[in-house]
Protein backbone atom coordinates (compact mmCIF):
# COMPACT_ATOMS: atom_id res chain seq x y z
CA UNK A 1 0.00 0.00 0.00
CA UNK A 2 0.86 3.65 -0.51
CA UNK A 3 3.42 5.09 2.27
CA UNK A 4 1.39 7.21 4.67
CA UNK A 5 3.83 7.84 7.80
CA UNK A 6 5.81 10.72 6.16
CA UNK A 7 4.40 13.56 4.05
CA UNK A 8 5.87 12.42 0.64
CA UNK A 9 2.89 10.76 -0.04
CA UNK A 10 0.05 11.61 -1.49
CA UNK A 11 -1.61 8.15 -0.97
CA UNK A 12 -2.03 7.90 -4.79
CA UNK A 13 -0.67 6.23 -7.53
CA UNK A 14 -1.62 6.71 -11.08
CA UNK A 15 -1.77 3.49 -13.74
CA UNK A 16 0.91 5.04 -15.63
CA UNK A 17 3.41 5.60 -12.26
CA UNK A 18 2.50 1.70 -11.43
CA UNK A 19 3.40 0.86 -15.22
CA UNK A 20 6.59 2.62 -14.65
CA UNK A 21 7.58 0.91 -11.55
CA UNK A 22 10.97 -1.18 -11.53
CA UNK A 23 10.46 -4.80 -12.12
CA UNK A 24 12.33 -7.39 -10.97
CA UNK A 25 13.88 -9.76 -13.88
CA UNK A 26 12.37 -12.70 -13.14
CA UNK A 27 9.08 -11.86 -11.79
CA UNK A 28 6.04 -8.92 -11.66
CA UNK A 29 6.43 -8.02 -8.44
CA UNK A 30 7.83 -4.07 -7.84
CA UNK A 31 11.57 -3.85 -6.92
CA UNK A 32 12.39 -2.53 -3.80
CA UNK A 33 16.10 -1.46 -3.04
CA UNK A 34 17.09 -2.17 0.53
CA UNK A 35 19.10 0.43 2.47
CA UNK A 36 22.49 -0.79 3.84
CA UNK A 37 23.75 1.73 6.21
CA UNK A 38 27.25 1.46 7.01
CA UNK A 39 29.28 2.63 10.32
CA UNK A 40 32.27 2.70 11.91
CA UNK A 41 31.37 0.75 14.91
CA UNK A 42 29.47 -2.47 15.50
CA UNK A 43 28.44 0.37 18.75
CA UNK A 44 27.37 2.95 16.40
CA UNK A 45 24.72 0.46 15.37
CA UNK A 46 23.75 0.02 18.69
CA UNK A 47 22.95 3.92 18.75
CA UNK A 48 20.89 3.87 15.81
CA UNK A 49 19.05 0.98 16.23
CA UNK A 50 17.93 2.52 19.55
CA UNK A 51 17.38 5.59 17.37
CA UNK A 52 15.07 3.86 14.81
CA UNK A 53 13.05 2.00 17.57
CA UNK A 54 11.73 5.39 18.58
CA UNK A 55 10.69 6.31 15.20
CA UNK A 56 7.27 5.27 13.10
CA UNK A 57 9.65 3.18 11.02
CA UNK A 58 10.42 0.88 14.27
CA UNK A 59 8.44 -2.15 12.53
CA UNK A 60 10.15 -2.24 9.02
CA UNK A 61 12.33 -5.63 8.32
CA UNK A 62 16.13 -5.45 9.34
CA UNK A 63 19.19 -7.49 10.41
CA UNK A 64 22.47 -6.32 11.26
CA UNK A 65 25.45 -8.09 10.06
CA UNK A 66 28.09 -8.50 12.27
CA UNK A 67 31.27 -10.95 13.12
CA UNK A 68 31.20 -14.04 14.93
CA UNK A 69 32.85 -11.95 17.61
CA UNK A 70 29.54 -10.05 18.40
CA UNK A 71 27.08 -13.12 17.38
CA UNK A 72 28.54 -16.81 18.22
CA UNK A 73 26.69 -18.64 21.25
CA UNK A 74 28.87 -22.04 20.70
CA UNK A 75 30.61 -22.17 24.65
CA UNK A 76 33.38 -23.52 22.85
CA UNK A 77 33.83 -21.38 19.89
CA UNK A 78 32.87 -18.30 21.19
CA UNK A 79 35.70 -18.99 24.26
CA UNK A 80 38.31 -19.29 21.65
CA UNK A 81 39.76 -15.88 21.23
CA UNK A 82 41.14 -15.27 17.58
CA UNK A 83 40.09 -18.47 16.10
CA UNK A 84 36.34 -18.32 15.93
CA UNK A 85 36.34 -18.31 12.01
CA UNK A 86 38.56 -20.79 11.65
CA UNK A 87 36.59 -23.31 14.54
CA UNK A 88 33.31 -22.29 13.12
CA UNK A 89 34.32 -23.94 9.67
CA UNK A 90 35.62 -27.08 10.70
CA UNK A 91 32.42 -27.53 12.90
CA UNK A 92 30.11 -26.81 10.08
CA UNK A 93 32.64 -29.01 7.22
CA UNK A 94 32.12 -31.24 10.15
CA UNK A 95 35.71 -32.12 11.00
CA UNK A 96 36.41 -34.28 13.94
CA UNK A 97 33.22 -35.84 13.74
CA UNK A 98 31.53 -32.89 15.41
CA UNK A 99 29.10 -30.54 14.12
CA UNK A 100 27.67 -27.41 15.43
CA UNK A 101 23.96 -27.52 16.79
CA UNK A 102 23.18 -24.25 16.81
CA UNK A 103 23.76 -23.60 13.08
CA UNK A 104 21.01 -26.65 12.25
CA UNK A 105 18.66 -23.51 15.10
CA UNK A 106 19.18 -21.06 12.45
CA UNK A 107 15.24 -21.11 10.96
CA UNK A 108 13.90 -21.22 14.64
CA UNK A 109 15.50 -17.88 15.22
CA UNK A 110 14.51 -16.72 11.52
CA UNK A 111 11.33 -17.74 11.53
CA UNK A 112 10.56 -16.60 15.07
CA UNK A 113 11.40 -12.50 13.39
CA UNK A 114 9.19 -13.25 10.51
CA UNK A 115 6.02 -14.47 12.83
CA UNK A 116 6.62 -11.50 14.94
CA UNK A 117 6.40 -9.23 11.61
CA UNK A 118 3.50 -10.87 10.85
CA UNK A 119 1.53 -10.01 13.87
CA UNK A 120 2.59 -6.65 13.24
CA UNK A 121 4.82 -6.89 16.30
CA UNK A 122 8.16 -6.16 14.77
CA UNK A 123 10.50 -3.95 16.49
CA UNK A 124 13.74 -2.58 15.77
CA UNK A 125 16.43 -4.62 17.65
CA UNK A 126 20.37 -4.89 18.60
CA UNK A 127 22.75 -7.57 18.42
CA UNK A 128 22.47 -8.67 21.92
CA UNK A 129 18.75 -8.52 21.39
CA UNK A 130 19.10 -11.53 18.40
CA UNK A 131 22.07 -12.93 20.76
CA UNK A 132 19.89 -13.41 23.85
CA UNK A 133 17.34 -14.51 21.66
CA UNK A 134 19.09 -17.27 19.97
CA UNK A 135 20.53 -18.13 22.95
CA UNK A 136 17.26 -19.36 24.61
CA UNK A 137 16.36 -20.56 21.26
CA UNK A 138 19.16 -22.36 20.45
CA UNK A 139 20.43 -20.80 17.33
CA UNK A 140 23.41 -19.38 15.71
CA UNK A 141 22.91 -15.61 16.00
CA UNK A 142 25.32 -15.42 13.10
CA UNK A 143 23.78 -17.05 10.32
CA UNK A 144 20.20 -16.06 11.07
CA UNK A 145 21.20 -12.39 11.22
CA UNK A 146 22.81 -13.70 7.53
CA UNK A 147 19.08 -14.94 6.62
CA UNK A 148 16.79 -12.00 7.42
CA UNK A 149 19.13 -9.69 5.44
CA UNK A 150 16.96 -11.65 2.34
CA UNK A 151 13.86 -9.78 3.77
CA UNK A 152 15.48 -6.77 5.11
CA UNK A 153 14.24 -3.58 3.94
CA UNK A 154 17.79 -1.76 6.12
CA UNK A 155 20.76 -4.15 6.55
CA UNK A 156 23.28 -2.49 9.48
CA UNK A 157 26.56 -3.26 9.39
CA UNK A 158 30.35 -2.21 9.45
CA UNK A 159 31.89 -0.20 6.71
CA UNK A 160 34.47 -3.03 5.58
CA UNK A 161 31.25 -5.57 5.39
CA UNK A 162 30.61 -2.66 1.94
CA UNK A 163 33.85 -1.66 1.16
CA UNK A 164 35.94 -5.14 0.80
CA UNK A 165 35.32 -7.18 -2.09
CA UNK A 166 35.79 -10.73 -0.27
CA UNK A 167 33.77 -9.82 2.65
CA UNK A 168 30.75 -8.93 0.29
CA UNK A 169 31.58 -11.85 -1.82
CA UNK A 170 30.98 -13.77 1.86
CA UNK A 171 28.45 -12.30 3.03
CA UNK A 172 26.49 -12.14 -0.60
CA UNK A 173 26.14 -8.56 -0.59
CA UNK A 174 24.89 -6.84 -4.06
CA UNK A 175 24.75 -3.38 -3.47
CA UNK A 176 23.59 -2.89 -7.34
CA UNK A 177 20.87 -1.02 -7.70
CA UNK A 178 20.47 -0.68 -3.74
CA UNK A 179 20.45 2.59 -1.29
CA UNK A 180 23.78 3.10 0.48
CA UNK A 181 24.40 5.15 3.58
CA UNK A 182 27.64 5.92 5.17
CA UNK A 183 27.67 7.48 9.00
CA UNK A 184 30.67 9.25 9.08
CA UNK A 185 31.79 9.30 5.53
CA UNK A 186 35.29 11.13 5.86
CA UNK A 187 36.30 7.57 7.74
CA UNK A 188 35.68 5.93 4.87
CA UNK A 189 40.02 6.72 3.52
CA UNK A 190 41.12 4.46 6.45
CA UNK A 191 38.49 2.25 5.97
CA UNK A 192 38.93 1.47 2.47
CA UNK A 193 42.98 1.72 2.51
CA UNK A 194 42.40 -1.13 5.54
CA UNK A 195 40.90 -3.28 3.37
CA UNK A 196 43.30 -3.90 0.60
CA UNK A 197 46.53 -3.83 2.85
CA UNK A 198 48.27 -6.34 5.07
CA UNK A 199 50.24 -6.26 8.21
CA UNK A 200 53.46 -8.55 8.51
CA UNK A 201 56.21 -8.78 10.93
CA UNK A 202 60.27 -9.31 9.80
CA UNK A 203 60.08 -12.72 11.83
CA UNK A 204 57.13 -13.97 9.75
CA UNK A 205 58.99 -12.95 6.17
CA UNK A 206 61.82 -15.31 8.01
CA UNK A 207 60.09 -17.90 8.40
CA UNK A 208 58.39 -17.75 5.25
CA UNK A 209 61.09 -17.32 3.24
CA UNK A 210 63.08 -20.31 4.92
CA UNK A 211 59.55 -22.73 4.45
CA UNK A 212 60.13 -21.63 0.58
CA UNK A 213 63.42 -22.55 0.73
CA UNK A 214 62.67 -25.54 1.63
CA UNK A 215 59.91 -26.13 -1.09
CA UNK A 216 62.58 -24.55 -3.94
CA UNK A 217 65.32 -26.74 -2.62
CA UNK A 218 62.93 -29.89 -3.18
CA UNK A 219 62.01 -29.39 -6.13
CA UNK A 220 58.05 -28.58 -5.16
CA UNK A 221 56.43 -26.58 -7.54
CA UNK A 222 59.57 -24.61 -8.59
CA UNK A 223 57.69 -22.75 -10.55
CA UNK A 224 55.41 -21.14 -7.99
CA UNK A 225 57.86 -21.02 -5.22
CA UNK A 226 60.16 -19.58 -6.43
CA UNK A 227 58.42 -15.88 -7.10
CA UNK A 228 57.54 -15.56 -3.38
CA UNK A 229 61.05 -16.42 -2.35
CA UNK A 230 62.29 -13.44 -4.51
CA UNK A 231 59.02 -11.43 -2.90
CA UNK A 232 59.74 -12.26 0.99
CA UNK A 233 63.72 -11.49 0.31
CA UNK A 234 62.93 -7.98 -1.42
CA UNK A 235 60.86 -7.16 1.49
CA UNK A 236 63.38 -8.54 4.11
């Protein structure tokens, strides 16, 4: 129905204006471009999430992508320290024989945001809200947050979640044809320079250069090896 919460609408659409509308490619149904607003902080969010729960737009569809930092509810994983990605993987390639239980919770969480929209009880809501929430449900906070961005009308997340390629490629972010806001903009330098650079200590070019040493030496993909060699000894 016609937007009447802000006074940019009229309340009425001609044939011709509905004729116009954008169509999606493989169906007759309008398009709607989602908003993703990008911040600095995963606590910036936090502010305006708390801002947009005040407003009359409280009850539109939204998720907020963060890192398994903020979202994982596995005791062990999230108890790990710097190796949450990396244990979150194997659990899910199921490695070890183990598997993680609260990824195969992930539609109980979804599901229970899409019921609440449908009583028309959809609010606005944090991180820790969908953390506490999939806590006592069971499910991964993560990958749900991952599975409402499909009905989102505003997805919330970092800036490097927009700006870097592989994270988008990850997450399976199209910003094409969408609405993009950035709080903050003049961080966006740092941001994006962040993104496409690496940080590397003189003990780690070492130790890689004596592991392709090693490779060159016997005769292991010669080829290959030998390039990086000549890269880690420049740097040295």
């Amino acid at each position: 129905g016609p937007c009447t919460e802000c006074s940019c609408s009229s309340g009425k659409e001609t044939d011709k204006d509905a004729r116009n509308t954008k169509k999606k490619e493989n169906g007759d149904r309008s398009f709607v471009p989602k908003i993703f607003f990008g911040t600095r902080t995963h606590k910036q969010i936090s502010q305006i999430t708390r801002e947009l729960k005040r407003t009359a737009y409280s009850s539109v569809p939204m998720t907020i992508l963060s890192s398994r930092d903020y979202t994982c509810i596995h005791p062990v994983v999230s108890s790990s320290g710097n190796n949450r990605n990396e244990m979150c993987v194997e659990l899910l390639e199921g490695k070890h024989g183990k598997s993680c239980l609260y990824y195969h919770g992930v539609h109980k969480l979804s599901e229970h945001h899409a019921l609440q929209s449908a009583h028309r009880m959809y609010q606005a809501w944090d991180i820790e809200d969908l953390v506490s929430l999939g806590k006592k449900l069971r499910a991964c906070a993560y990958f749900a947050a991952r599975e409402l961005m499909v009905g989102a009308d505003i997805v919330f997340c970092p800036y490097n979640y927009l700006l870097d390629p592989q994270i988008r490629e990850s997450m399976e972010i199209n910003l094409k044809g969408q609405v993009v806001i950035l709080d903050e903009a003049h961080n966006i330098e740092d941001c994006a320079r962040e993104s496409v650079s690496y940080s590397v200590t003189e003990s780690q070019l070492r130790v890689a250069r004596e592991e392709l040493d090693f490779m060159v030496n016997n005769n292991i993909r010669q080829k290959d090896h030998e390039p990086l060699r000549a890269v880690c000894c420049s740097l040295t």
